[in-house]
PDB file of N, CA and C in Angstrom:
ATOM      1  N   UNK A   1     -26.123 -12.755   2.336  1.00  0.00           N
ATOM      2  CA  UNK A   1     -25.216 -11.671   2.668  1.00  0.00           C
ATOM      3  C   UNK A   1     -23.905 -12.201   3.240  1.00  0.00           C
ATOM      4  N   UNK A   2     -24.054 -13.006   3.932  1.00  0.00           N
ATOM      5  CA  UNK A   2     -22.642 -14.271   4.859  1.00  0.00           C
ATOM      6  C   UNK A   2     -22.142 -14.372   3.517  1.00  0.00           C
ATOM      7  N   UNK A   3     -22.356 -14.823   2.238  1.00  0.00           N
ATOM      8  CA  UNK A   3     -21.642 -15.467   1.607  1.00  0.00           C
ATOM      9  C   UNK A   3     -20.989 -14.118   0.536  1.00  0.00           C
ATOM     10  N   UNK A   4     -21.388 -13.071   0.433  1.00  0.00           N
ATOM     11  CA  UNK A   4     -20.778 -12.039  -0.461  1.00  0.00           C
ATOM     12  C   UNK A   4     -20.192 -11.376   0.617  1.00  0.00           C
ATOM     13  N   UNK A   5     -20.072 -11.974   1.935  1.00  0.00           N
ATOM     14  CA  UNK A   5     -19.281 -11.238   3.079  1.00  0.00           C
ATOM     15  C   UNK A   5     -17.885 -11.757   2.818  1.00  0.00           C
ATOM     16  N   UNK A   6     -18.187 -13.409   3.127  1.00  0.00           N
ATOM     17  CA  UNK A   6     -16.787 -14.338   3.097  1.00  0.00           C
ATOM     18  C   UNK A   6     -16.143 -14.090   1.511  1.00  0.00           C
ATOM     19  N   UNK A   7     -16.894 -13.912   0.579  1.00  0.00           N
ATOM     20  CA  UNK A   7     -16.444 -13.869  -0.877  1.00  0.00           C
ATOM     21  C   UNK A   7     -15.485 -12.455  -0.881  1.00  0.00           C
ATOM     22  N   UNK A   8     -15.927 -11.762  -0.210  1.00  0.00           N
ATOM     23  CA  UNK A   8     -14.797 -10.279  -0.231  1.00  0.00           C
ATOM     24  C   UNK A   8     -13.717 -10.304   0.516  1.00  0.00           C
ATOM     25  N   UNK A   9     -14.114 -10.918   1.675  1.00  0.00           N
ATOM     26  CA  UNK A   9     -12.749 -11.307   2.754  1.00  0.00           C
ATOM     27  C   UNK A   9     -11.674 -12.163   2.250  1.00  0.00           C
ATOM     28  N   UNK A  10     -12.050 -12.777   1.227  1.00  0.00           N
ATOM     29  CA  UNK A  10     -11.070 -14.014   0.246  1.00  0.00           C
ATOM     30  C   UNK A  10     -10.559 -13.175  -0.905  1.00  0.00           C
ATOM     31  N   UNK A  11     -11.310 -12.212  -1.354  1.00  0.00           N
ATOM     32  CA  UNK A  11     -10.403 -11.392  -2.392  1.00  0.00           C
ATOM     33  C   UNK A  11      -9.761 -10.173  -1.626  1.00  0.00           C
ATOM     34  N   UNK A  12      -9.591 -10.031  -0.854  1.00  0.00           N
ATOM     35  CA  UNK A  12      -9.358  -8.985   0.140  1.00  0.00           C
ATOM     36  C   UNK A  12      -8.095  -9.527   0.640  1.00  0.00           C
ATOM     37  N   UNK A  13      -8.141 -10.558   1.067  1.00  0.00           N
ATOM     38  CA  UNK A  13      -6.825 -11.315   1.461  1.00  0.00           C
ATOM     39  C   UNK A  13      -6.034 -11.631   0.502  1.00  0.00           C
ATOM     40  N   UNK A  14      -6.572 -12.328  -0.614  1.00  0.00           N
ATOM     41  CA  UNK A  14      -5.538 -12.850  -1.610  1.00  0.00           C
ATOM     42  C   UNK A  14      -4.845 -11.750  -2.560  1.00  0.00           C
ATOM     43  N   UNK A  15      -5.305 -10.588  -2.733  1.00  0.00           N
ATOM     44  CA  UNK A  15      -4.807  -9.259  -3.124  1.00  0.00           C
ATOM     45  C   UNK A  15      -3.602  -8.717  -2.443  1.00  0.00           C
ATOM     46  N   UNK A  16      -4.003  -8.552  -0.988  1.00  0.00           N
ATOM     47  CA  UNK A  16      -2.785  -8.186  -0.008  1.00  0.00           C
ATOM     48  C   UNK A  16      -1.835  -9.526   0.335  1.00  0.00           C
ATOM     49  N   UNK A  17      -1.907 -10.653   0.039  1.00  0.00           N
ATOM     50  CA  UNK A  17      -0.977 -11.800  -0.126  1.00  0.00           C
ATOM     51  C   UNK A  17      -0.271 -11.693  -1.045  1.00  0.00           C
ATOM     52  N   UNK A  18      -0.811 -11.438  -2.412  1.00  0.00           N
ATOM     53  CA  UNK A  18      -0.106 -11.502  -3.423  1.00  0.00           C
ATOM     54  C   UNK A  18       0.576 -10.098  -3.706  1.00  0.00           C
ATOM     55  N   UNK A  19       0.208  -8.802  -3.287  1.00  0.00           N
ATOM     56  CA  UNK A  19       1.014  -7.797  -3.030  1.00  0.00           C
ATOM     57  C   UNK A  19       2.333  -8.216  -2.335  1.00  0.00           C
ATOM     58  N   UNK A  20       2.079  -8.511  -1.217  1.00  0.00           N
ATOM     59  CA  UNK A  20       3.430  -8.687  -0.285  1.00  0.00           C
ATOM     60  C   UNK A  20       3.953  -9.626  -1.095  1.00  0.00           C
ATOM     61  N   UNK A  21       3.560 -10.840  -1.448  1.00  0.00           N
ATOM     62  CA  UNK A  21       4.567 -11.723  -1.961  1.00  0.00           C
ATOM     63  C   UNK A  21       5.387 -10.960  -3.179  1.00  0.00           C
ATOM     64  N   UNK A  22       5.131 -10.408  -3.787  1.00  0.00           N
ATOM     65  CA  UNK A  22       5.472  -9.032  -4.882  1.00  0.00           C
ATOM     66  C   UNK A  22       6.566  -8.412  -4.544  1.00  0.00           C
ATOM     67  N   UNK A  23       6.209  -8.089  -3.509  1.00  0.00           N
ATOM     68  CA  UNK A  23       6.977  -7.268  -2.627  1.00  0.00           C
ATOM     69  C   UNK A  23       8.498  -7.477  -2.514  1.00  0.00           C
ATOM     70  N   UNK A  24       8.078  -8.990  -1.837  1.00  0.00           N
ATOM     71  CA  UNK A  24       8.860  -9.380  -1.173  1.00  0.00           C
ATOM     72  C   UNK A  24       9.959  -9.902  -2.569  1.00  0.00           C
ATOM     73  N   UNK A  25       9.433 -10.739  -3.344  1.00  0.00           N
ATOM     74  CA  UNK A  25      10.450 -10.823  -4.997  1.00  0.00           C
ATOM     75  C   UNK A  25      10.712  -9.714  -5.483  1.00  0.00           C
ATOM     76  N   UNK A  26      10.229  -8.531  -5.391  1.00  0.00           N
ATOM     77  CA  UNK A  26      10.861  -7.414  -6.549  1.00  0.00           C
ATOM     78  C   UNK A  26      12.030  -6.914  -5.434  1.00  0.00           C
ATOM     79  N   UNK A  27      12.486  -6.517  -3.944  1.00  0.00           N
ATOM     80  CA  UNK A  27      13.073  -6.238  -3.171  1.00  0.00           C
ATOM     81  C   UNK A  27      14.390  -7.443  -3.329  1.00  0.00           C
ATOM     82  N   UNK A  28      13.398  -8.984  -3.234  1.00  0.00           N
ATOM     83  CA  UNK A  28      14.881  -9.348  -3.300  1.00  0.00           C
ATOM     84  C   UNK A  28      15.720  -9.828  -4.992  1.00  0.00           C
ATOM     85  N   UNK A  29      14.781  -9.426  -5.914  1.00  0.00           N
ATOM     86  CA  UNK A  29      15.539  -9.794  -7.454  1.00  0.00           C
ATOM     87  C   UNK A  29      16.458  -8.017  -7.331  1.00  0.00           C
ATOM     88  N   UNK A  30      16.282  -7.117  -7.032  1.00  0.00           N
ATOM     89  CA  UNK A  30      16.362  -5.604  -6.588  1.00  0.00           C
ATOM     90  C   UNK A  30      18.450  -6.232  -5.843  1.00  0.00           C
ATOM     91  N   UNK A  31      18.509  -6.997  -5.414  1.00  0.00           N
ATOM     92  CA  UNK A  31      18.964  -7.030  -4.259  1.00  0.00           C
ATOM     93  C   UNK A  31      20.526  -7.812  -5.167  1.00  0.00           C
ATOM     94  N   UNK A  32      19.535  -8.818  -5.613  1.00  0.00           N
ATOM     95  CA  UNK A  32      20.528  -9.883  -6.246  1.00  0.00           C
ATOM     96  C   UNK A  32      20.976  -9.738  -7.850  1.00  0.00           C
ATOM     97  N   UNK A  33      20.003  -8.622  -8.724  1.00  0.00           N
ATOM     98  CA  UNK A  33      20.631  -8.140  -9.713  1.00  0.00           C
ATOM     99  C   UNK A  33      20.312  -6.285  -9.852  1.00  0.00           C
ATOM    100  N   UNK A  34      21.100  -5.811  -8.894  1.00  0.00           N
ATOM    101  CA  UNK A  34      21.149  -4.720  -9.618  1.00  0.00           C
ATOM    102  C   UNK A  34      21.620  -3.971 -11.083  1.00  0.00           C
ATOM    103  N   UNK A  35      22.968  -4.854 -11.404  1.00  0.00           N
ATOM    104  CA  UNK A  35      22.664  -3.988 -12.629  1.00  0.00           C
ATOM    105  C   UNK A  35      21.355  -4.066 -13.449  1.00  0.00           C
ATOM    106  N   UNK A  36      20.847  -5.355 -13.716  1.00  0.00           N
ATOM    107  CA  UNK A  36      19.335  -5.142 -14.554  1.00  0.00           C
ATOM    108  C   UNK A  36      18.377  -3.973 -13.912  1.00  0.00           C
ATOM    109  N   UNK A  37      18.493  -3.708 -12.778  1.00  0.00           N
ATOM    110  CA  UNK A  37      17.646  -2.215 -12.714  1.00  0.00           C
ATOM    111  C   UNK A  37      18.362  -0.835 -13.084  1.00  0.00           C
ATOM    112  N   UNK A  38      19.670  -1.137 -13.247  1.00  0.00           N
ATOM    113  CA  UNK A  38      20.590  -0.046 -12.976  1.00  0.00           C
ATOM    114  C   UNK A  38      20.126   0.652 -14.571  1.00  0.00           C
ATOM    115  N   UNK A  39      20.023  -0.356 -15.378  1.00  0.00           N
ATOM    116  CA  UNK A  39      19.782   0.121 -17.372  1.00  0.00           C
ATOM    117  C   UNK A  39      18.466   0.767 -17.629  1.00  0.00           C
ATOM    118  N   UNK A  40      17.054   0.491 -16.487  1.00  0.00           N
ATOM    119  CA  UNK A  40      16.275   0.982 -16.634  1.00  0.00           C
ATOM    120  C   UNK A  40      15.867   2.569 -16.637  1.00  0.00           C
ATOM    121  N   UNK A  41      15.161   2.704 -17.029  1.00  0.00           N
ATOM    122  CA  UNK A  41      15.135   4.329 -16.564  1.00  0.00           C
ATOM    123  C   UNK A  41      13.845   4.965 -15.778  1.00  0.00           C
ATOM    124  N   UNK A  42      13.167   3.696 -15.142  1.00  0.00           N
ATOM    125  CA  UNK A  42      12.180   4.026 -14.124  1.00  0.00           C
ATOM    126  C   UNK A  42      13.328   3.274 -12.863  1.00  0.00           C
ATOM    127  N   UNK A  43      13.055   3.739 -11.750  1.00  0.00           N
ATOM    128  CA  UNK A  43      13.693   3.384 -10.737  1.00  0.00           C
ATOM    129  C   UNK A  43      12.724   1.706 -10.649  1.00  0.00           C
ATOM    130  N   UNK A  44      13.700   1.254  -9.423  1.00  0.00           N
ATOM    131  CA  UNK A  44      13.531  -0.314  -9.051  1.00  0.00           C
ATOM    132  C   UNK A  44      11.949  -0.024  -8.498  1.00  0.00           C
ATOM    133  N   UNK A  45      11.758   1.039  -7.678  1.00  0.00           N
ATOM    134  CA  UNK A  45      10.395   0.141  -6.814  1.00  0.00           C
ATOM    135  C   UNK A  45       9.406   0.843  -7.650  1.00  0.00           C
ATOM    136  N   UNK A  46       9.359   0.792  -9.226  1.00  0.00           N
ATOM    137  CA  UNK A  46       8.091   1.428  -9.481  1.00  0.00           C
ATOM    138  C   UNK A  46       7.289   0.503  -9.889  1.00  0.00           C
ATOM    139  N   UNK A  47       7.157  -0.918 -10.146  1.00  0.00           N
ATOM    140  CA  UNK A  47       6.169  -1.898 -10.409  1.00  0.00           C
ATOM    141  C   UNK A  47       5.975  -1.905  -8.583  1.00  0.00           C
ATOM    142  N   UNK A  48       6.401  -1.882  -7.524  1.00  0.00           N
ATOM    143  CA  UNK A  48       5.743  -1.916  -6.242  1.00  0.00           C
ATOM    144  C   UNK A  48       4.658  -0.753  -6.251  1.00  0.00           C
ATOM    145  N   UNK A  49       5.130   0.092  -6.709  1.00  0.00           N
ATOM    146  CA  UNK A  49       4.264   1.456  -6.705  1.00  0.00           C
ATOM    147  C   UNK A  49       2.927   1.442  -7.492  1.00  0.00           C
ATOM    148  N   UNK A  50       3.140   0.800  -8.734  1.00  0.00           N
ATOM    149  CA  UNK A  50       2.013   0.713  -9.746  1.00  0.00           C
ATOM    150  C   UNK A  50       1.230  -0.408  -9.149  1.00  0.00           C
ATOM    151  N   UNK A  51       1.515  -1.725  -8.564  1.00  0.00           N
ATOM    152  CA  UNK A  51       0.976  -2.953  -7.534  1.00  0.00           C
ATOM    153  C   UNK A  51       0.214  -2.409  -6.815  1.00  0.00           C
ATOM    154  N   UNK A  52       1.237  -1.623  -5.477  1.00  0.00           N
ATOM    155  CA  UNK A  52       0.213  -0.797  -4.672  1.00  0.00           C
ATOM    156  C   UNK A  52      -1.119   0.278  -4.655  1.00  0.00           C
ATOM    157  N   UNK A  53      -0.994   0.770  -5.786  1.00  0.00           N
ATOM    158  CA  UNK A  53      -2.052   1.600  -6.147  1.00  0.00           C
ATOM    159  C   UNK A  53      -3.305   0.279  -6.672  1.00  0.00           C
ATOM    160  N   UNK A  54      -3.076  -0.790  -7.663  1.00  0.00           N
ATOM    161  CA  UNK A  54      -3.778  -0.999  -8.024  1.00  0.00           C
ATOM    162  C   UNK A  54      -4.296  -1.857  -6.769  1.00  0.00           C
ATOM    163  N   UNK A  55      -3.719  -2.802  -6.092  1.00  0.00           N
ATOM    164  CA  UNK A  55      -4.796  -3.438  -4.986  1.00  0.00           C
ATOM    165  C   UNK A  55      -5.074  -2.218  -4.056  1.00  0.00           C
ATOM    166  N   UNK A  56      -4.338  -1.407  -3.898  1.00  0.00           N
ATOM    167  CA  UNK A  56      -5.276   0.035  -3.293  1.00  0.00           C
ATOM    168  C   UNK A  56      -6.781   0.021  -3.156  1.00  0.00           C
ATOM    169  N   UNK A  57      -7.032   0.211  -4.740  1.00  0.00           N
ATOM    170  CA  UNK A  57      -8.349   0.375  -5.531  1.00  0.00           C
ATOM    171  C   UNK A  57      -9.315  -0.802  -5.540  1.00  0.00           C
ATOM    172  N   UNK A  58      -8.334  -2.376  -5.744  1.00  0.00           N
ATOM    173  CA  UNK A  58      -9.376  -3.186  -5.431  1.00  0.00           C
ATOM    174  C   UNK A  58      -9.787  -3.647  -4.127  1.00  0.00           C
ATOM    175  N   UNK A  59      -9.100  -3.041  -2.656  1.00  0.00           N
ATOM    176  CA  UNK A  59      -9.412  -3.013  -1.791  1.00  0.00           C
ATOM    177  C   UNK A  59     -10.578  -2.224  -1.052  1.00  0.00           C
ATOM    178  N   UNK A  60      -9.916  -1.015  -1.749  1.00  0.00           N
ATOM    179  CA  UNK A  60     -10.957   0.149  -1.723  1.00  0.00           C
ATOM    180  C   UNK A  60     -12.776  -0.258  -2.149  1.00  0.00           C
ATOM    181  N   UNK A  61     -12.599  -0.956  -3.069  1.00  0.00           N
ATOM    182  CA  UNK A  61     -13.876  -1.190  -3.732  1.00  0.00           C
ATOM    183  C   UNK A  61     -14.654  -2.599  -2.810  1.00  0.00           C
ATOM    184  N   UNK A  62     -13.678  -3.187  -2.321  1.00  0.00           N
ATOM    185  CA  UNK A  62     -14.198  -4.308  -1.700  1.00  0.00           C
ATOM    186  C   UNK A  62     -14.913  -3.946  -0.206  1.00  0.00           C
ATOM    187  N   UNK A  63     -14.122  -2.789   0.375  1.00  0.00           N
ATOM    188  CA  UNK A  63     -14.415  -2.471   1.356  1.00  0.00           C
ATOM    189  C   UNK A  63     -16.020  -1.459   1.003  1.00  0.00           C
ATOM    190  N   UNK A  64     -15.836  -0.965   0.080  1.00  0.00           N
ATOM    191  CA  UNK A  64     -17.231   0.010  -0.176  1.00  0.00           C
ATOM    192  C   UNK A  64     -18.624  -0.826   0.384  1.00  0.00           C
ATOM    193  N   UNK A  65     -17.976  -1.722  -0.821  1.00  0.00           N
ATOM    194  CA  UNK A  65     -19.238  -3.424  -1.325  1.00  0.00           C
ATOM    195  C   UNK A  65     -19.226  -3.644   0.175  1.00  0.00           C
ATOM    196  N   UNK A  66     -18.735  -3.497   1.224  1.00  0.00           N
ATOM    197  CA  UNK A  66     -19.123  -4.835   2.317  1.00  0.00           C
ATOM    198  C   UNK A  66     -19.870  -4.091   3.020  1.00  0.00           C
ATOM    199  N   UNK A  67     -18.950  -2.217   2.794  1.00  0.00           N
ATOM    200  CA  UNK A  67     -20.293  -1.344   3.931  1.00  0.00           C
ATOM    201  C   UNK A  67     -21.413  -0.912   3.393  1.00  0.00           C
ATOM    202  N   UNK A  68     -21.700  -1.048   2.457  1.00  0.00           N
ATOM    203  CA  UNK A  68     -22.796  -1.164   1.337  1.00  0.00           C
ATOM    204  C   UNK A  68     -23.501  -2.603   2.213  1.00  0.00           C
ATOM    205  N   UNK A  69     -23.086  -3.546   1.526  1.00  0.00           N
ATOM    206  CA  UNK A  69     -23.703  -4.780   2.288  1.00  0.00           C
ATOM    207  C   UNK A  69     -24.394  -5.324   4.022  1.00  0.00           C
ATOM    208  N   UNK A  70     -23.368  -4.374   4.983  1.00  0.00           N
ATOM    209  CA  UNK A  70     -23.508  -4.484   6.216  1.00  0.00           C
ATOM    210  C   UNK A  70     -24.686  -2.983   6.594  1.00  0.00           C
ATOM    211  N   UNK A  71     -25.029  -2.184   5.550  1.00  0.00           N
ATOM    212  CA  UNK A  71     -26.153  -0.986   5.705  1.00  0.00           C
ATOM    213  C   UNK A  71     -27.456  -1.635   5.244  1.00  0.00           C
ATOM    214  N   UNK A  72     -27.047  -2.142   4.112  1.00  0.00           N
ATOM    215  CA  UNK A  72     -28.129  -3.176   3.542  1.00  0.00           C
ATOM    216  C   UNK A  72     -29.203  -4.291   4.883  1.00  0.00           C
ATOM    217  N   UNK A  73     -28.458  -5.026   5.273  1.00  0.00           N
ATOM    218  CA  UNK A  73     -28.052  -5.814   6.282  1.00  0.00           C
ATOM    219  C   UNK A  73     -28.986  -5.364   7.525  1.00  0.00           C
ATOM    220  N   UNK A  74     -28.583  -4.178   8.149  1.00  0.00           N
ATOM    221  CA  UNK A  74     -28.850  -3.513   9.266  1.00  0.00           C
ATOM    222  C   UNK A  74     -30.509  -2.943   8.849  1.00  0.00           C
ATOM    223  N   UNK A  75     -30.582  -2.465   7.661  1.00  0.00           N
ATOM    224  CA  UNK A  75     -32.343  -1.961   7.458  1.00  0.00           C
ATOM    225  C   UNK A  75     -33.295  -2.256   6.986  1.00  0.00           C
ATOM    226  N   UNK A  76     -32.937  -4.316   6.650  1.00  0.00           N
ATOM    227  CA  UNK A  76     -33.686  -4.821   6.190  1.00  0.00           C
ATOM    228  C   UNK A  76     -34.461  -5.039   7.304  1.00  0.00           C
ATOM    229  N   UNK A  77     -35.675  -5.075   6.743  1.00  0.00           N
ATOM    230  CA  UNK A  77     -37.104  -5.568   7.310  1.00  0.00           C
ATOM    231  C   UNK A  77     -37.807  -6.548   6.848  1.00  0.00           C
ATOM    232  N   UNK A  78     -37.546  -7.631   8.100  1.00  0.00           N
ATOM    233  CA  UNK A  78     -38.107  -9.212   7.447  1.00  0.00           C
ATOM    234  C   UNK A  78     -39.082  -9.478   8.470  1.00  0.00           C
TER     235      UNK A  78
END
């Protein structure tokens, strides 16, 4: 159970790392070429938006799995 604990805490982190780092490049390419967003016809922060939803979901699911795991955990009988 320790080890599908630490295994979620590592995709859990590297999801919200790589969000922000996302973040942090689409804000500053946003910054340093606006006209290339200016031709689009979705606004600038909608790949942040579509990002955020999706580690949303794989957060969401990671967190299910661990309280799933930590109920598991709590009513085993050994």
């Amino acid at each position: 159970m320790k080890k599908w604990n630490n295994t979620l805490n590592i995709i859990i982190g590297s999801f919200v790392g790589v969000f922000i780092g996302r973040v942090i490049y689409t804000l500053w390419d946003f910054k340093t070429h606006p006209e290339l967003y200016a031709i689009q016809s979705a606004p600038w922060y909608t790949s942040i938006l579509v990002n955020g939803v999706f580690t949303l979901v794989v957060l969401l699911v990671c967190v299910v799995i661990k309280v799933i795991i930590k109920y598991k955990a709590k009513h085993t009988i050994i």
